[in-house]
PDB file of N, CA and C in Angstrom:
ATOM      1  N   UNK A   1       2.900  -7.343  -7.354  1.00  0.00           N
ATOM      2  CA  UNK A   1       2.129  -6.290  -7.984  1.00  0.00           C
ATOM      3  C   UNK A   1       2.092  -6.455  -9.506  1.00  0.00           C
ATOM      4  N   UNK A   2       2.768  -7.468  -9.804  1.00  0.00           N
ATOM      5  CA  UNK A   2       3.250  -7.383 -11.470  1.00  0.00           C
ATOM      6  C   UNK A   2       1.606  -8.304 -11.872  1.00  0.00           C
ATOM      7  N   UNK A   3       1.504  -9.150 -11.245  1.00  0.00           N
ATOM      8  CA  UNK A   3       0.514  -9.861 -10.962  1.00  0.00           C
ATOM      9  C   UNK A   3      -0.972  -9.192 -11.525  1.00  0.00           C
ATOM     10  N   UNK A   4      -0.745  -8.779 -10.427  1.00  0.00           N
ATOM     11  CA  UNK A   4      -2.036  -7.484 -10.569  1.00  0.00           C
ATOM     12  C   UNK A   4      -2.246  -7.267 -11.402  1.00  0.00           C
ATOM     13  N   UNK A   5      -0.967  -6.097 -12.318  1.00  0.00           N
ATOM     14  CA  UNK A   5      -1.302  -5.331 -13.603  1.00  0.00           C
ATOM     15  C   UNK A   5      -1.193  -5.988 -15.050  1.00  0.00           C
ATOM     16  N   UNK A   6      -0.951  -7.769 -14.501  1.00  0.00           N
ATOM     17  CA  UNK A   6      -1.527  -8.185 -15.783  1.00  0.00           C
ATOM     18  C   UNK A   6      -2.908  -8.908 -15.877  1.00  0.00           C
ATOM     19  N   UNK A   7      -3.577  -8.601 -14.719  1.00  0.00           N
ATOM     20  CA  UNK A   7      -5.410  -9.160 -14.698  1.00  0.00           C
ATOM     21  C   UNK A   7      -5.890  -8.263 -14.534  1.00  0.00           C
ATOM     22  N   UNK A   8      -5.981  -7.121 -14.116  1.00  0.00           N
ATOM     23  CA  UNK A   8      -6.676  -5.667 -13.753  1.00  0.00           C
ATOM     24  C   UNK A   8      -6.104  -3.999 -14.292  1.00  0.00           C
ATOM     25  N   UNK A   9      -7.255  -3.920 -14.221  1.00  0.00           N
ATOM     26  CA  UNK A   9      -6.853  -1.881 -14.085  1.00  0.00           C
ATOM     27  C   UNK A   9      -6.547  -1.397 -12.857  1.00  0.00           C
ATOM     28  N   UNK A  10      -7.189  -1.656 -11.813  1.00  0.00           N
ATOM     29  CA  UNK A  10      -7.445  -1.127 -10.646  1.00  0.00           C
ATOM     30  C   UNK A  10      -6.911  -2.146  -9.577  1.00  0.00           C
ATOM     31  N   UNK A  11      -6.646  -1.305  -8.385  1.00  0.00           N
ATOM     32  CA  UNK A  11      -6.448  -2.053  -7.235  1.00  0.00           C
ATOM     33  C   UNK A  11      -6.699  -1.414  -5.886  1.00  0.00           C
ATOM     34  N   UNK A  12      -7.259  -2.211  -4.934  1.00  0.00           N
ATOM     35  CA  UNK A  12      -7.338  -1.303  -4.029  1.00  0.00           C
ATOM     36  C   UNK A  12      -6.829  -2.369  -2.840  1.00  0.00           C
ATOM     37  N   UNK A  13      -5.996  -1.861  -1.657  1.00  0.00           N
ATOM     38  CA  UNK A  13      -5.581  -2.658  -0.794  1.00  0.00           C
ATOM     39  C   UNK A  13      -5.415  -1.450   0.782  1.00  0.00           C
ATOM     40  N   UNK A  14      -5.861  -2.329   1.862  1.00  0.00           N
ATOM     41  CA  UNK A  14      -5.687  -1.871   3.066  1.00  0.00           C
ATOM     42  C   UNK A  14      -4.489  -2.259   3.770  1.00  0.00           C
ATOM     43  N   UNK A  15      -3.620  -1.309   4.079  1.00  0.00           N
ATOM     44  CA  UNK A  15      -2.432  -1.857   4.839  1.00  0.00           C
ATOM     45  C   UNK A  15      -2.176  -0.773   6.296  1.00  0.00           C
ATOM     46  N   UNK A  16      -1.233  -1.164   7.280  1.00  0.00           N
ATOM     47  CA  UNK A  16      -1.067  -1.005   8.250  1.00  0.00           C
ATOM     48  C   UNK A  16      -0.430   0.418   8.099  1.00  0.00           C
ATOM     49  N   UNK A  17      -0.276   1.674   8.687  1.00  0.00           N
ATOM     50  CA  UNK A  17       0.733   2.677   8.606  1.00  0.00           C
ATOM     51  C   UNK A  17       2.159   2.604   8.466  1.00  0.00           C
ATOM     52  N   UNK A  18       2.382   2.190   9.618  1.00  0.00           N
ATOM     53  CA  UNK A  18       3.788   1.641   9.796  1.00  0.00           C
ATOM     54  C   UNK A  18       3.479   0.084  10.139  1.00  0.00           C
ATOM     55  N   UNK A  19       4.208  -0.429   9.295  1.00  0.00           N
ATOM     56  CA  UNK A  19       4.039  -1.827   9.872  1.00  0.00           C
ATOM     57  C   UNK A  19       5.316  -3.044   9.842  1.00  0.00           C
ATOM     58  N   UNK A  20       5.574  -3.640  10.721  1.00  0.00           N
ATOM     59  CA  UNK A  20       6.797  -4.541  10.921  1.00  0.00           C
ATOM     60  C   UNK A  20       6.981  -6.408  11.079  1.00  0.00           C
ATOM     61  N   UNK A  21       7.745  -6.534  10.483  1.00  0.00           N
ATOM     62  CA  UNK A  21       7.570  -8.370  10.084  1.00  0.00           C
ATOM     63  C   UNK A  21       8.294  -8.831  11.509  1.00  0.00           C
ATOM     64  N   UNK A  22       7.763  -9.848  11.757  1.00  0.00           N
ATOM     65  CA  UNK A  22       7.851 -10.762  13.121  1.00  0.00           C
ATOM     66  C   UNK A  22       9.916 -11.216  12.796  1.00  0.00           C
ATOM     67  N   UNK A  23      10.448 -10.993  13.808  1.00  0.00           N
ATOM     68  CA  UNK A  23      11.485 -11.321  13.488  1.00  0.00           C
ATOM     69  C   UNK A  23      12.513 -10.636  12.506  1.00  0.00           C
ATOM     70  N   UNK A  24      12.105  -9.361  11.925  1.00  0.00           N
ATOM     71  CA  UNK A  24      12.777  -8.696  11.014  1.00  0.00           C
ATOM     72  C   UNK A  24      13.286  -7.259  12.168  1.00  0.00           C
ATOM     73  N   UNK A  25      13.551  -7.630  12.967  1.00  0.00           N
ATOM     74  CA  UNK A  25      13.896  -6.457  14.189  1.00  0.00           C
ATOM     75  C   UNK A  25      14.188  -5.124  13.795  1.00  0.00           C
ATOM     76  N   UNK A  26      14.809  -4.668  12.978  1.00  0.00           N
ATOM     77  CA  UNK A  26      14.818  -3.030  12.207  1.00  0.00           C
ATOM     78  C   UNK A  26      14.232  -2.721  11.004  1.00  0.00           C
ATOM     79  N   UNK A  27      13.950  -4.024  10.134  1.00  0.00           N
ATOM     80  CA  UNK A  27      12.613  -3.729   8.774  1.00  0.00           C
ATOM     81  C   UNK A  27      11.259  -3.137   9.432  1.00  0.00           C
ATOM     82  N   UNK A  28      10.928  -2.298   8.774  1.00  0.00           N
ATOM     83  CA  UNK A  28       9.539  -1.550   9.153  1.00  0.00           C
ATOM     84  C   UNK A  28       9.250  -1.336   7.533  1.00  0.00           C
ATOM     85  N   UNK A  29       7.778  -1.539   7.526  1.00  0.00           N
ATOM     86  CA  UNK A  29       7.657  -0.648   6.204  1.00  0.00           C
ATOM     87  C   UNK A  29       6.341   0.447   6.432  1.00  0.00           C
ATOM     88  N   UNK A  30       6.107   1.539   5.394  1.00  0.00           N
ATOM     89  CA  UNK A  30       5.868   2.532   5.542  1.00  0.00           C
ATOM     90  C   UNK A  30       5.109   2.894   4.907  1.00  0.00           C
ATOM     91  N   UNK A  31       3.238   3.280   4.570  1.00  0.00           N
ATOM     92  CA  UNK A  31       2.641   3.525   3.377  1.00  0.00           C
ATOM     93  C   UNK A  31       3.379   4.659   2.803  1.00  0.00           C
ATOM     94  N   UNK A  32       4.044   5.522   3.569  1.00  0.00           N
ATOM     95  CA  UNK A  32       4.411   6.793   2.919  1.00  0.00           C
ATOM     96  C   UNK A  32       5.736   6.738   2.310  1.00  0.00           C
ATOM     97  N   UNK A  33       5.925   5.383   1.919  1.00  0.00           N
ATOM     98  CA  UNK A  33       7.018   5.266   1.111  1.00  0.00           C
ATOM     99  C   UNK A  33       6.329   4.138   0.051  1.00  0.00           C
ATOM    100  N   UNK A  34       6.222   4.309  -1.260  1.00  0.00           N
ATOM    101  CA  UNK A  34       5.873   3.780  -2.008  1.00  0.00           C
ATOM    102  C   UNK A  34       6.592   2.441  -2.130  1.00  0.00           C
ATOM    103  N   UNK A  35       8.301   2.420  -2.406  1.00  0.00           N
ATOM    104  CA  UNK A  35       8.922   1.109  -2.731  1.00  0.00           C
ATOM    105  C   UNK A  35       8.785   0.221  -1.747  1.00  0.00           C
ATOM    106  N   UNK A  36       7.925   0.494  -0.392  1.00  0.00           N
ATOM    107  CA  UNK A  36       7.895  -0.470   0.757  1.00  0.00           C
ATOM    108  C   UNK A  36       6.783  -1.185   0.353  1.00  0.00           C
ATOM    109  N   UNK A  37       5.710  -1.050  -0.339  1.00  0.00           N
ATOM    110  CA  UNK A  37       5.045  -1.971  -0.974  1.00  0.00           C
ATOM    111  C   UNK A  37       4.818  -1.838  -2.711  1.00  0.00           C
ATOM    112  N   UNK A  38       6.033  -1.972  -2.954  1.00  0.00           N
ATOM    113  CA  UNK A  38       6.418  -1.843  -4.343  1.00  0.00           C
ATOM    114  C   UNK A  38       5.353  -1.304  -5.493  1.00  0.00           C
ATOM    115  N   UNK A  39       4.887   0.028  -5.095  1.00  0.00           N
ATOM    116  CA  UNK A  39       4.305   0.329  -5.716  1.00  0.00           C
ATOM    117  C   UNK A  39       4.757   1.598  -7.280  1.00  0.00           C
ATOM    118  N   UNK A  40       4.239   1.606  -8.162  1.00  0.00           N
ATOM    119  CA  UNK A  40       5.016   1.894  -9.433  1.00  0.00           C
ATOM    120  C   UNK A  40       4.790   3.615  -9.514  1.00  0.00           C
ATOM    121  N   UNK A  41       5.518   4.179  -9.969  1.00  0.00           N
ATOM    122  CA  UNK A  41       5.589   5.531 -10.048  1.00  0.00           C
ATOM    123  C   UNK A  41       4.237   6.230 -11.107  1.00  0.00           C
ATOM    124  N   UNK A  42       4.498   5.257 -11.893  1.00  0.00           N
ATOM    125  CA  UNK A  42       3.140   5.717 -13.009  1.00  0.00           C
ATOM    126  C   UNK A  42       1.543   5.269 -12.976  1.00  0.00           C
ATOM    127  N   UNK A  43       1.587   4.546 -11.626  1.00  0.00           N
ATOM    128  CA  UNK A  43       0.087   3.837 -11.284  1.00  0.00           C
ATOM    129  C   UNK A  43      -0.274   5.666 -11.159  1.00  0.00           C
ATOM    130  N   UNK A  44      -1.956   5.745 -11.091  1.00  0.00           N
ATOM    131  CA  UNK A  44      -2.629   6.181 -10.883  1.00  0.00           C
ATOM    132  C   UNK A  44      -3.257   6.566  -9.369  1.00  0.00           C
ATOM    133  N   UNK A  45      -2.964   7.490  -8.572  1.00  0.00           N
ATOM    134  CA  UNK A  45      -3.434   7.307  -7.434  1.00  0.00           C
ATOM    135  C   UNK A  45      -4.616   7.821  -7.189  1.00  0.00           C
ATOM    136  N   UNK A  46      -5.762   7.512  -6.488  1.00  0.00           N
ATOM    137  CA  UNK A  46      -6.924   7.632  -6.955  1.00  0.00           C
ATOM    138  C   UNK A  46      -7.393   8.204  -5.545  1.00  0.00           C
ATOM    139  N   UNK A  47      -6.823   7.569  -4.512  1.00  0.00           N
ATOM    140  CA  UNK A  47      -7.219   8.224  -2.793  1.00  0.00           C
ATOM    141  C   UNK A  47      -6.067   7.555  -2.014  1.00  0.00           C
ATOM    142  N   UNK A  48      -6.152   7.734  -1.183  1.00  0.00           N
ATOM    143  CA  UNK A  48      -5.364   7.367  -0.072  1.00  0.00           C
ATOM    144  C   UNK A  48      -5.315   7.905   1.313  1.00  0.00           C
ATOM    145  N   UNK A  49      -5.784   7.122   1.609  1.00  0.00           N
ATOM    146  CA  UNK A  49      -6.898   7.993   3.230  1.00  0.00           C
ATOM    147  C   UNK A  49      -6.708   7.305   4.074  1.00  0.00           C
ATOM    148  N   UNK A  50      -6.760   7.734   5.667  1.00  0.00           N
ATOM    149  CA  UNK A  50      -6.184   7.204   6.784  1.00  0.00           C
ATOM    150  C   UNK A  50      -8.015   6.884   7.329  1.00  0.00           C
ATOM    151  N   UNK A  51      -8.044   5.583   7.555  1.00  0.00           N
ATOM    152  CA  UNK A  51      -9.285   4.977   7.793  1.00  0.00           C
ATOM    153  C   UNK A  51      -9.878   5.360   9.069  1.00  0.00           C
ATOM    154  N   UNK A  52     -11.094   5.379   9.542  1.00  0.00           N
ATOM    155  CA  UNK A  52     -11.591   5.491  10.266  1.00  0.00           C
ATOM    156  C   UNK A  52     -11.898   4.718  11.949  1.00  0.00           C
ATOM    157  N   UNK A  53     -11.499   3.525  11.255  1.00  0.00           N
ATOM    158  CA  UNK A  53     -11.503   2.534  11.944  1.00  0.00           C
ATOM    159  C   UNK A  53     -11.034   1.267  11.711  1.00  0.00           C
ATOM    160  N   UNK A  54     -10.116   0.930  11.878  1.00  0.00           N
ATOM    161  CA  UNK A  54      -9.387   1.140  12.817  1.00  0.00           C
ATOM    162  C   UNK A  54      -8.117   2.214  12.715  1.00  0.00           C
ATOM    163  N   UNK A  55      -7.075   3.008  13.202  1.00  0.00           N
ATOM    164  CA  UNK A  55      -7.340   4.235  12.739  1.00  0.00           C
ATOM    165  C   UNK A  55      -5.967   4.386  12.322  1.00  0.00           C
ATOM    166  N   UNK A  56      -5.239   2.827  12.647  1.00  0.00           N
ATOM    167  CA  UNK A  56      -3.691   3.146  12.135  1.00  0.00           C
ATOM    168  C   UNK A  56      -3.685   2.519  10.932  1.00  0.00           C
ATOM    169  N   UNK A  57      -4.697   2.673   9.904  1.00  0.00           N
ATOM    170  CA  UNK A  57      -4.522   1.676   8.971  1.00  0.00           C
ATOM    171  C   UNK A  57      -4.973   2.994   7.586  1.00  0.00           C
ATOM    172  N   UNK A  58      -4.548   2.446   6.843  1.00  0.00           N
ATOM    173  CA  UNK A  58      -4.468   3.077   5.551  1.00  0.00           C
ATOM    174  C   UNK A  58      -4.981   2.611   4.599  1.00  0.00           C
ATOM    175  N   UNK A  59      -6.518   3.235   3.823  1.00  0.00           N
ATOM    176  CA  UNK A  59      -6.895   2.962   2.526  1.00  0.00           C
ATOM    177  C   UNK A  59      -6.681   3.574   1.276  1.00  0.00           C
ATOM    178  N   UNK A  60      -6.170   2.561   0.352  1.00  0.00           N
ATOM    179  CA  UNK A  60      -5.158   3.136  -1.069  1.00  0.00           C
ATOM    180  C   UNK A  60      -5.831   2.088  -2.546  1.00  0.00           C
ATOM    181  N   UNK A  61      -6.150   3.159  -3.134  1.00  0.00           N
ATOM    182  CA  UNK A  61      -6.847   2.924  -4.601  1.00  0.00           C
ATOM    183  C   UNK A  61      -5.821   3.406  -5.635  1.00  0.00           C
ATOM    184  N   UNK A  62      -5.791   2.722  -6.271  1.00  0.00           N
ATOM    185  CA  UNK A  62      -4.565   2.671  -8.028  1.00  0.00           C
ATOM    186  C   UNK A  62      -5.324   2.307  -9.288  1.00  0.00           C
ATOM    187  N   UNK A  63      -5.008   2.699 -10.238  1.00  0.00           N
ATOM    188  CA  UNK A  63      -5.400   2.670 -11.583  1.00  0.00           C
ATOM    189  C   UNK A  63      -3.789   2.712 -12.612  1.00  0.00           C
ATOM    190  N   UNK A  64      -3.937   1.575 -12.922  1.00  0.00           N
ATOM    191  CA  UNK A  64      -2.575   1.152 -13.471  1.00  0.00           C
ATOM    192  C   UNK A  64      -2.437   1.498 -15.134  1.00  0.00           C
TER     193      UNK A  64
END
């Protein structure tokens, strides 16, 4: 993410609700936990909406 906020203002990314790594048997991560995709306390949150389709997935806009 550091990445990001040194080429852009904005970001927008689609991720899974709950979602779990192949082989990581009790790691899950969680949109509703920010540090699971290391996201920064002072970004900007702009929406964050449970998509339509497909319907376990989560769309999230930032302004850094």
């Amino acid at each position: 993410m550091i990445n990001f906020e040194n080429v852009s203002k904005l970001i927008y990314f689609k991720v899974w609700e709950i979602a779990g790594l192949p082989y990581a048997f009790f790691q899950h991560y969680s949109i509703h936990r920010k540090e699971d995709y290391f996201i920064k306390d002072y970004w900007k949150e702009h929406f964050k909406e449970r998509c339509t389709y497909p319907s376990k997935f989560f769309e999230l806009g930032y302004e850094f």
